[in-house]
C-alpha atoms as a PDB file:
ATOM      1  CA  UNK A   1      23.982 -23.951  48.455  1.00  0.00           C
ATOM      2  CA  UNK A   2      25.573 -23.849  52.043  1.00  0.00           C
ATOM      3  CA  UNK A   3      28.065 -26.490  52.720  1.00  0.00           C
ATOM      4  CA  UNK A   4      28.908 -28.085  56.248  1.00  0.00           C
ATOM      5  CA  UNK A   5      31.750 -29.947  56.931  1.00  0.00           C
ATOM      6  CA  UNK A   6      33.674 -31.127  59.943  1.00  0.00           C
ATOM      7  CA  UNK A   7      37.544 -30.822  60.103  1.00  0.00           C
ATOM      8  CA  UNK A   8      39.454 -33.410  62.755  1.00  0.00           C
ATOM      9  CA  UNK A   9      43.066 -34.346  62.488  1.00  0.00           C
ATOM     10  CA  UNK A  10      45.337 -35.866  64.425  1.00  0.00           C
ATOM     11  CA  UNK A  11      43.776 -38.833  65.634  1.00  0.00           C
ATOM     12  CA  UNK A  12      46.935 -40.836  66.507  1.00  0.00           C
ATOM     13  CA  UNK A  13      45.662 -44.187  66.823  1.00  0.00           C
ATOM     14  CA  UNK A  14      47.927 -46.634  68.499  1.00  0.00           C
ATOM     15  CA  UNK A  15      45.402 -49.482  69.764  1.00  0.00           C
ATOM     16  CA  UNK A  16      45.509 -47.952  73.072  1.00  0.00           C
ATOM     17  CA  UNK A  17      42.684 -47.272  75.049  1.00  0.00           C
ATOM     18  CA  UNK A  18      42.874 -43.857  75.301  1.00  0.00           C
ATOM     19  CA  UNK A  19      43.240 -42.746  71.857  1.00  0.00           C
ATOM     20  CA  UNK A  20      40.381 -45.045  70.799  1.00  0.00           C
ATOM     21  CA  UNK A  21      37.848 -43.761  73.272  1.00  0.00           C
ATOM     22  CA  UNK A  22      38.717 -40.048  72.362  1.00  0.00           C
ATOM     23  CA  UNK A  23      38.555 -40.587  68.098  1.00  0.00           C
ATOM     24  CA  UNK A  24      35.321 -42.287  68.735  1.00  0.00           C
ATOM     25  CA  UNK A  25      33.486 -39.595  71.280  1.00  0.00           C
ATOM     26  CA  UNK A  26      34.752 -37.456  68.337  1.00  0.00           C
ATOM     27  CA  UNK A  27      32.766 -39.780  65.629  1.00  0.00           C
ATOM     28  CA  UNK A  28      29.855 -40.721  68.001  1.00  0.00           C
ATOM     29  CA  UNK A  29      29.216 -36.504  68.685  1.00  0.00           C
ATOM     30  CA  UNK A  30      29.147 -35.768  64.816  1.00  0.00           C
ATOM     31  CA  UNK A  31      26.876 -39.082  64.041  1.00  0.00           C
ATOM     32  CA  UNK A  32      24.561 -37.543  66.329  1.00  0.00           C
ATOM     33  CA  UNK A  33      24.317 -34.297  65.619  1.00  0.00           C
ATOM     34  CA  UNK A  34      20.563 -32.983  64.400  1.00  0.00           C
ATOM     35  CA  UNK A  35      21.882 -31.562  60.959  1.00  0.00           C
ATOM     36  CA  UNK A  36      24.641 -34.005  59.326  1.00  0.00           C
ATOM     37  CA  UNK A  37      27.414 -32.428  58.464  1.00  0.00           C
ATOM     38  CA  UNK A  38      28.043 -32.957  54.356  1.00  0.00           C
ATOM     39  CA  UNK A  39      31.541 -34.222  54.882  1.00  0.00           C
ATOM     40  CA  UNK A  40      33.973 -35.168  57.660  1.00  0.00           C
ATOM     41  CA  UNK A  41      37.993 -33.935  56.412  1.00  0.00           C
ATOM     42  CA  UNK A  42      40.210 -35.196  58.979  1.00  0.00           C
ATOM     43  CA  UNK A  43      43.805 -33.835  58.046  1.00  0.00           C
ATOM     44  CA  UNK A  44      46.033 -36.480  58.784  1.00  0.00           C
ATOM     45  CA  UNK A  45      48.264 -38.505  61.571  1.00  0.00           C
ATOM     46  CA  UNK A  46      45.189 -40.609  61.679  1.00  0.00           C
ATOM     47  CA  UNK A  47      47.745 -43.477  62.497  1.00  0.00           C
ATOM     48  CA  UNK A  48      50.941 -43.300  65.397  1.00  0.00           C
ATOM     49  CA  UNK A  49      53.072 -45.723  64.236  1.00  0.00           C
ATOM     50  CA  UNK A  50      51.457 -46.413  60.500  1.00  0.00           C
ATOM     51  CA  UNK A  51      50.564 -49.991  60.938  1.00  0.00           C
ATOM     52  CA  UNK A  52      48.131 -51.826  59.205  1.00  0.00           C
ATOM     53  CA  UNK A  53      46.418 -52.693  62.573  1.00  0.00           C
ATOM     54  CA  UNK A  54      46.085 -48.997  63.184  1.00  0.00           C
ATOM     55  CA  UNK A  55      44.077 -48.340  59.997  1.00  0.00           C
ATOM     56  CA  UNK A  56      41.942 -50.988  60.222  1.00  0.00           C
ATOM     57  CA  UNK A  57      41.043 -49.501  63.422  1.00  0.00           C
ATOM     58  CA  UNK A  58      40.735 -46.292  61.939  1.00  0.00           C
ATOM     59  CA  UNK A  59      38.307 -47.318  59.316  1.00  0.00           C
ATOM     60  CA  UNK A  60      36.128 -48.453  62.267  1.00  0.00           C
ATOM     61  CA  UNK A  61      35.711 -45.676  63.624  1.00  0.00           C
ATOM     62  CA  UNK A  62      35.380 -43.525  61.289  1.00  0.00           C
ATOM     63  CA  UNK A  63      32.373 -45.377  59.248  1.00  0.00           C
ATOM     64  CA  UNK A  64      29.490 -42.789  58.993  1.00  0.00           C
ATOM     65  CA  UNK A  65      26.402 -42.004  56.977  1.00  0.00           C
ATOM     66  CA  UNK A  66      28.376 -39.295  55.262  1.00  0.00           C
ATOM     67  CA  UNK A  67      31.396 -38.887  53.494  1.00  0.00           C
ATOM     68  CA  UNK A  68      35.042 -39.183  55.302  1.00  0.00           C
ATOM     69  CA  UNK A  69      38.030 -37.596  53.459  1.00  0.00           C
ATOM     70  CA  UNK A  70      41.305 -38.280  54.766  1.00  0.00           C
ATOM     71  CA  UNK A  71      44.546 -37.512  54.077  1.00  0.00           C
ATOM     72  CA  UNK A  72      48.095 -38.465  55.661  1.00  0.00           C
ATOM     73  CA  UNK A  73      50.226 -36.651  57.923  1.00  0.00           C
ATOM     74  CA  UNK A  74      53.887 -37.220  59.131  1.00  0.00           C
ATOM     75  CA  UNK A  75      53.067 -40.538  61.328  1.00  0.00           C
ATOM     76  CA  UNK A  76      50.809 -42.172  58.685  1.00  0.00           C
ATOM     77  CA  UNK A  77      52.815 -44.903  56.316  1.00  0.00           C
ATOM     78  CA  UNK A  78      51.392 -44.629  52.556  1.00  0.00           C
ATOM     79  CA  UNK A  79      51.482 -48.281  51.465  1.00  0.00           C
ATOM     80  CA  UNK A  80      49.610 -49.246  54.768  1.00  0.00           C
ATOM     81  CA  UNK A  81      47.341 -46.397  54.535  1.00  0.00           C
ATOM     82  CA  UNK A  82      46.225 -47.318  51.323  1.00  0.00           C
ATOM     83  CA  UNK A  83      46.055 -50.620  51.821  1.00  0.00           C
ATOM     84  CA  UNK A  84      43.783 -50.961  55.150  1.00  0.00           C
ATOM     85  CA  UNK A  85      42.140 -47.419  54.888  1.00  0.00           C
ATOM     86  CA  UNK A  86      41.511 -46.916  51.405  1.00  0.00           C
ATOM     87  CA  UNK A  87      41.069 -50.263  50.133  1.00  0.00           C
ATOM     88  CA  UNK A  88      43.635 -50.099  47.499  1.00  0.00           C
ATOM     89  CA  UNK A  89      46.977 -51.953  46.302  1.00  0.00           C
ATOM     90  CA  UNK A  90      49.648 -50.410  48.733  1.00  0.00           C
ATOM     91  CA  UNK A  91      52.331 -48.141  46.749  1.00  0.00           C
ATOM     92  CA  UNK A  92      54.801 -45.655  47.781  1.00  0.00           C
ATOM     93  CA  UNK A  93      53.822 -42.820  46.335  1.00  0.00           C
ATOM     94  CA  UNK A  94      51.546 -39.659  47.370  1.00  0.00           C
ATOM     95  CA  UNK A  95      48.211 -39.972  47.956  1.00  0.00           C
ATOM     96  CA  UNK A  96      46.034 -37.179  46.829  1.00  0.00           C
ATOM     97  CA  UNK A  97      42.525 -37.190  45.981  1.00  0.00           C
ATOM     98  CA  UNK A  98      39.475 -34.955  44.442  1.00  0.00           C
ATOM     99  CA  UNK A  99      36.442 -35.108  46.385  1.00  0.00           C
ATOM    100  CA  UNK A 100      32.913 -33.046  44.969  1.00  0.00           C
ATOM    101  CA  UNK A 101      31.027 -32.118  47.957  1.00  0.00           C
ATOM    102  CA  UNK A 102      27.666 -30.320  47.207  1.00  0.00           C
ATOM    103  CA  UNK A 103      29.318 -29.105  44.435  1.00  0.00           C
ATOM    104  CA  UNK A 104      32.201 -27.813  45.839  1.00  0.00           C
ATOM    105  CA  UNK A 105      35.931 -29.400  45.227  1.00  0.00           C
ATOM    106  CA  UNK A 106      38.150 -30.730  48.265  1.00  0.00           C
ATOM    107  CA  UNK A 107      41.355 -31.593  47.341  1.00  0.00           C
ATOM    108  CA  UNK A 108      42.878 -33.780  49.898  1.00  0.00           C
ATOM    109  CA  UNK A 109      46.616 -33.510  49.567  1.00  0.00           C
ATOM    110  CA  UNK A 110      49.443 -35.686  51.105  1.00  0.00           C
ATOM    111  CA  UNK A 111      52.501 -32.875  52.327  1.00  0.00           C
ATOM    112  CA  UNK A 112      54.244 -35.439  54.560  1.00  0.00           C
ATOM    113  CA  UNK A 113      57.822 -36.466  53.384  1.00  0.00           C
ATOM    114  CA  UNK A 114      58.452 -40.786  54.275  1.00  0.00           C
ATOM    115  CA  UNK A 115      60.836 -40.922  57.180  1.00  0.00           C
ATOM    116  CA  UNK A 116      60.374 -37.236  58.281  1.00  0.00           C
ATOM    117  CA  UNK A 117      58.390 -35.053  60.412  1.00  0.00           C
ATOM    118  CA  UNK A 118      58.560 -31.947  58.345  1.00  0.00           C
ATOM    119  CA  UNK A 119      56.226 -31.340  55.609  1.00  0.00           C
ATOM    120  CA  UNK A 120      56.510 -30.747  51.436  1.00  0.00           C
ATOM    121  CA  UNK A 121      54.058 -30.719  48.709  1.00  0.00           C
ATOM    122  CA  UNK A 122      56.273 -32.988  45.854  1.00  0.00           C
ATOM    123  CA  UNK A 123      56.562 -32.009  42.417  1.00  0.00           C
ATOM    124  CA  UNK A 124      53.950 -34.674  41.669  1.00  0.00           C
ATOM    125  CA  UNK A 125      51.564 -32.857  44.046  1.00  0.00           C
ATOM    126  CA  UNK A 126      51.772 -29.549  42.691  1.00  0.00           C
ATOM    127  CA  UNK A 127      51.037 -30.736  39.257  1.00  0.00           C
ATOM    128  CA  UNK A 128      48.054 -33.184  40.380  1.00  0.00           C
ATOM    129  CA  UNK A 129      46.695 -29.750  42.070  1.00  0.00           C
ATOM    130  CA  UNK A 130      47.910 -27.599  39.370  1.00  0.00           C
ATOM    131  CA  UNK A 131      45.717 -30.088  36.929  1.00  0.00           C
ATOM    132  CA  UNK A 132      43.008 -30.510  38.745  1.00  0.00           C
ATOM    133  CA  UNK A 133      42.299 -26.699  39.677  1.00  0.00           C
ATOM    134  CA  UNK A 134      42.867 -26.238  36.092  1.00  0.00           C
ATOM    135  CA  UNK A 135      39.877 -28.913  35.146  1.00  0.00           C
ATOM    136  CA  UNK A 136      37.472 -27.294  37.454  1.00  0.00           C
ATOM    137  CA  UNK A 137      34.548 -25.106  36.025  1.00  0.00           C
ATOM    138  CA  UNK A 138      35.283 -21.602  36.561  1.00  0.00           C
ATOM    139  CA  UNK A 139      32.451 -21.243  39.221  1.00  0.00           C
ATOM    140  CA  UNK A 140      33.079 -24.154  41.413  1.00  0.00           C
ATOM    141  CA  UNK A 141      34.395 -23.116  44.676  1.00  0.00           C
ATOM    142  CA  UNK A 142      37.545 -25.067  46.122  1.00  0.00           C
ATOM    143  CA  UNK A 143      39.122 -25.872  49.159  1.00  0.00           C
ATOM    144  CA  UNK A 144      42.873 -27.235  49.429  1.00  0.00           C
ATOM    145  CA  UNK A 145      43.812 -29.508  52.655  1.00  0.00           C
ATOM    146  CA  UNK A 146      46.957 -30.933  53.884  1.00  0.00           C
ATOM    147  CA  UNK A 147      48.739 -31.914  56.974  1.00  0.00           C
ATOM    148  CA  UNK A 148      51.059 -29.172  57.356  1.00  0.00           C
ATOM    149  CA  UNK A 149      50.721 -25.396  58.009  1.00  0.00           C
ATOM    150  CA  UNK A 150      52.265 -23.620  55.693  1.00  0.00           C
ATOM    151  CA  UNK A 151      52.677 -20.515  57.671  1.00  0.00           C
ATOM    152  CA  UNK A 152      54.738 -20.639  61.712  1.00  0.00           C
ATOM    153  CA  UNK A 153      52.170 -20.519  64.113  1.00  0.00           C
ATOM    154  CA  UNK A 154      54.445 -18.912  66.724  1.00  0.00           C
ATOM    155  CA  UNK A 155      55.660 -22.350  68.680  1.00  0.00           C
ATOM    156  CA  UNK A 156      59.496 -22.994  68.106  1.00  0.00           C
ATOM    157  CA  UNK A 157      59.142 -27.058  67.691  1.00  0.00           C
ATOM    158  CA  UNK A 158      55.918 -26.534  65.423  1.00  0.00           C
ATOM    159  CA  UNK A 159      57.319 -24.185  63.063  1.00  0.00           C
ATOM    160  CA  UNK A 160      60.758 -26.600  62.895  1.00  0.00           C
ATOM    161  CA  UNK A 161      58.426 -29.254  61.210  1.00  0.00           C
ATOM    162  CA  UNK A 162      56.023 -26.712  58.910  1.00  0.00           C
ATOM    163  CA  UNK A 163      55.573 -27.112  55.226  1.00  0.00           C
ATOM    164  CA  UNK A 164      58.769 -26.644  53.700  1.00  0.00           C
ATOM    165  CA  UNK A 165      58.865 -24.755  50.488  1.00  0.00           C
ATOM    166  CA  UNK A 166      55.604 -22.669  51.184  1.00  0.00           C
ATOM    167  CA  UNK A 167      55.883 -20.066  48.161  1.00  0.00           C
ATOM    168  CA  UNK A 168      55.566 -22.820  45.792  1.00  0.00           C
ATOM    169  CA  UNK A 169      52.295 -23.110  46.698  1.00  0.00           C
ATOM    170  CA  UNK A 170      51.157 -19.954  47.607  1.00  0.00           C
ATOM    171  CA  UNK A 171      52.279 -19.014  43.583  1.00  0.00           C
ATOM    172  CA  UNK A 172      49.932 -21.960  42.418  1.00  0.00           C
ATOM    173  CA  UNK A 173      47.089 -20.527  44.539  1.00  0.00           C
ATOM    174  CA  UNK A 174      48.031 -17.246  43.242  1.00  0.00           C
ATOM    175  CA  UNK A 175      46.690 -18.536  39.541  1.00  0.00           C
ATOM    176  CA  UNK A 176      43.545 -20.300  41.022  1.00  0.00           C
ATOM    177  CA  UNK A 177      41.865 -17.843  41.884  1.00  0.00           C
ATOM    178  CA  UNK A 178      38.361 -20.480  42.615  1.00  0.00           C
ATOM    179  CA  UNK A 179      40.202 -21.560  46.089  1.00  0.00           C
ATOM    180  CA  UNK A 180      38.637 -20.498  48.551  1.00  0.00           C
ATOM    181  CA  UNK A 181      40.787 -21.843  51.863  1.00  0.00           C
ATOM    182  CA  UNK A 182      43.540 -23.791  52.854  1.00  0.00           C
ATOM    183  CA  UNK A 183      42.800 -26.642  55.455  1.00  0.00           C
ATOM    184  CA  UNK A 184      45.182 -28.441  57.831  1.00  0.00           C
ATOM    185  CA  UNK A 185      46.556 -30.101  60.905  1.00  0.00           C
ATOM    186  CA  UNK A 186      49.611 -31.419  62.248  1.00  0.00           C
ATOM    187  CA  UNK A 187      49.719 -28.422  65.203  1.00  0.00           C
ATOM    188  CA  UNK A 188      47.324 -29.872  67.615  1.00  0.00           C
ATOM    189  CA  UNK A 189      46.195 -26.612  68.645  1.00  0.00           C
ATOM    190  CA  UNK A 190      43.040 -24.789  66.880  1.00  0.00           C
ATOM    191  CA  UNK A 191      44.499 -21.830  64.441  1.00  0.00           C
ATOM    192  CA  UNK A 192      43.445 -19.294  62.441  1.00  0.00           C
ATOM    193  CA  UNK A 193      45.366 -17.346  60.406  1.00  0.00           C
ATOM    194  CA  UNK A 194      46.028 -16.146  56.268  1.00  0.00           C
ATOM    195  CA  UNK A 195      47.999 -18.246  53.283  1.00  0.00           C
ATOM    196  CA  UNK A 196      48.152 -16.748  49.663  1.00  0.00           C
ATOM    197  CA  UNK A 197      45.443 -14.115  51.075  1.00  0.00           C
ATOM    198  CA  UNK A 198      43.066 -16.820  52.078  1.00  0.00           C
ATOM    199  CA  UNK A 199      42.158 -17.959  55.234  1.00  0.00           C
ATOM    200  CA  UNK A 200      44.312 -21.000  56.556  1.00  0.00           C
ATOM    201  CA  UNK A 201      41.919 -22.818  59.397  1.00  0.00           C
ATOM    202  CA  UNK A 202      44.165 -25.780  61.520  1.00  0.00           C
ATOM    203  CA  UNK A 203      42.436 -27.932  63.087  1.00  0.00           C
ATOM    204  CA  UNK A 204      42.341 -29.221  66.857  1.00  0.00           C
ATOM    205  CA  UNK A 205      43.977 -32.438  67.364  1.00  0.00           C
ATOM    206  CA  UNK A 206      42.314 -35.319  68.317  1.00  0.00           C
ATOM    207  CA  UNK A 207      44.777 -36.743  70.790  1.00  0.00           C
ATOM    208  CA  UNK A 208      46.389 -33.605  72.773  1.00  0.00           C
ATOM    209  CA  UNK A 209      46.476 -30.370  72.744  1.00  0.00           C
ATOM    210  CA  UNK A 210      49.653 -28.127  72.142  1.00  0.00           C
ATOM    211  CA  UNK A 211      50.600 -26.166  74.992  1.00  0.00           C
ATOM    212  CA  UNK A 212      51.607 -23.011  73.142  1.00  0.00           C
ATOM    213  CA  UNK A 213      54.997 -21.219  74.769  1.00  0.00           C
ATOM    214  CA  UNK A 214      53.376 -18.974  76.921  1.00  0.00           C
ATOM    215  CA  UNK A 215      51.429 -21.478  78.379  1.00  0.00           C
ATOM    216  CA  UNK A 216      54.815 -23.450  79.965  1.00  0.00           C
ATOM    217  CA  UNK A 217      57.210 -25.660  79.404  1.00  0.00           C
ATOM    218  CA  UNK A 218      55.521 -29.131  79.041  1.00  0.00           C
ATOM    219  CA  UNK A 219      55.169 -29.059  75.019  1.00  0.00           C
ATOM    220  CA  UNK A 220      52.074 -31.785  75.181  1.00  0.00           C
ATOM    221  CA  UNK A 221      48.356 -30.692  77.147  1.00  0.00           C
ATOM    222  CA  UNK A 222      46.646 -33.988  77.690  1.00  0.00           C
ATOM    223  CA  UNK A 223      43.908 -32.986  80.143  1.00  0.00           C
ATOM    224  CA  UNK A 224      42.461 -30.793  77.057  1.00  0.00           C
ATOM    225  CA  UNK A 225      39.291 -32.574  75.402  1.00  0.00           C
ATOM    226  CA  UNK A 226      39.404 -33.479  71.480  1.00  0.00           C
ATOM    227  CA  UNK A 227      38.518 -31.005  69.553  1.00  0.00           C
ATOM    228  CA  UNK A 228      36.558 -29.958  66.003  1.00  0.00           C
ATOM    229  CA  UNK A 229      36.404 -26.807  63.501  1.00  0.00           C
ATOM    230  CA  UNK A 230      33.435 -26.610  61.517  1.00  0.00           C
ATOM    231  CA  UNK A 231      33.072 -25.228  58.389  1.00  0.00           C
ATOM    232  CA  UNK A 232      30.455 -23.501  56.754  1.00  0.00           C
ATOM    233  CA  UNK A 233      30.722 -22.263  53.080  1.00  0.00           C
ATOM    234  CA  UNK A 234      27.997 -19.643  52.077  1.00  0.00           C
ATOM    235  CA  UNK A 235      26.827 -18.949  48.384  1.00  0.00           C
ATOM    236  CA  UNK A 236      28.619 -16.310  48.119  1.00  0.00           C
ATOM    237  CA  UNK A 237      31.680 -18.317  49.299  1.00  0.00           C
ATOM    238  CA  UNK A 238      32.583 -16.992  52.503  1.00  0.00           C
ATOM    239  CA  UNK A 239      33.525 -19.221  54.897  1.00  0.00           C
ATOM    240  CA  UNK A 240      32.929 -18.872  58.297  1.00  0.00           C
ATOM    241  CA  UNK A 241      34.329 -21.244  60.976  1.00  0.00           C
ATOM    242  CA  UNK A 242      33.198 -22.415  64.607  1.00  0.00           C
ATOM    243  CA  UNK A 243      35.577 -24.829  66.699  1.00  0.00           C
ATOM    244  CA  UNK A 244      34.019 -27.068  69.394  1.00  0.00           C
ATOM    245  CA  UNK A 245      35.463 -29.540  71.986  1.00  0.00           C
ATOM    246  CA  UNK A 246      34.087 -32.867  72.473  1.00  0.00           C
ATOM    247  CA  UNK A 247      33.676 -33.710  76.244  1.00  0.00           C
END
């Protein structure tokens, strides 16, 4: 069975005007579309400043007819997160979550590090993924997402606030042999490159675009339009990607 899904991130919702009318052309062009997608992963810093506020907007806007993973990214505050996105008693800790999509396992993992804007995958999260790959039937395909690339993408601020510690994942991968991609955001630019020998697709940002350094100085593009990668996961698990801007 072929599986569509829709990868935003970086969102960066502040109340503001601006922000609000881009995340929701973004929502109103994939509620539209002819042929739903099956889910909608947007790969965190869905909030700016992590309030409660923010997420309540969020949740707004990002009410569909189909599913809406999210995970958090270096802006987004866990205990409001939970709270006014998820519905659930606020804690402290990291917020990951198994989603079965058409048969196929998302794990939505939470790399960002309270306080900070690098990225790490915690102890805790390598054994929830460790576990949970580990559960799966043999022949159910999986796809890992988090906010941070683990890999530099060749801009010197962006790869100063990567994943830290990337080889502790790419050795879990290594045993898991049933995932089929790694998924993320945080760069604001659309990427494309290889973790653990699988494709790592990064998502377009919401909010700006990253001017990359041959582009010029200015590090933020805001004239760019939001942006979206779909993917589409084939029975014989290939996935194939197409990014699109929303104008």
């Amino acid at each position: 069975m072929t599986l569509l899904l829709a990868h935003i991130s970086d969102l960066h919702l502040d109340g503001g005007e601006r922000a609000t009318r881009r995340a929701e052309r973004v929502m109103d062009h994939l509620r539209a579309l002819p042929h739903p997608v099956d889910a909608v992963l947007v790969t965190g810093d869905i909030a700016d400043h992590g309030t409660e506020a923010e997420y309540e907007q969020a949740a707004r806007i990002l009410a569909a007819p189909f599913p809406v993973l999210t995970l958090p990214g270096n802006h987004d505050v866990r205990a409001a997160y939970r709270k006014a996105l998820l519905g659930e008693e606020p804690g402290d800790g990291p917020v990951n979550r198994l989603h079965d999509i058409s048969g196929t396992a998302v794990l939505m993992c939470d790399s960002s590090i309270p306080g900070r804007d690098e990225g790490r995958l915690d102890a805790a999260t390598l054994d929830w993924l460790d576990t949970t790959l580990t559960g799966l039937p043999e022949d159910t395909p999986a796809l890992v997402a988090f906010h941070h690339p683990p890999v530099e993408l060749h801009h010197p601020y962006l790869d100063s606030i990567m994943l830290e510690q990337p080889g502790d994942l790419a050795t879990l991968l290594n045993a898991h042999p049933q995932v089929v991609a790694v998924l993320t955001g945080h760069a604001h630019t659309a990427a494309a490159s290889t973790f653990a020998a699988r494709p790592l697709l990064v998502a377009p940002a919401t909010t700006w675009t990253l001017r990359l350094p041959w582009e010029g100085p200015d590090l933020a593009d805001r004239t760019q339009p939001p942006g979206i990668a779909f993917h589409v996961l084939d029975e014989d698990r290939r996935l194939t990607s197409h990014y699109r801007v929303v104008v």
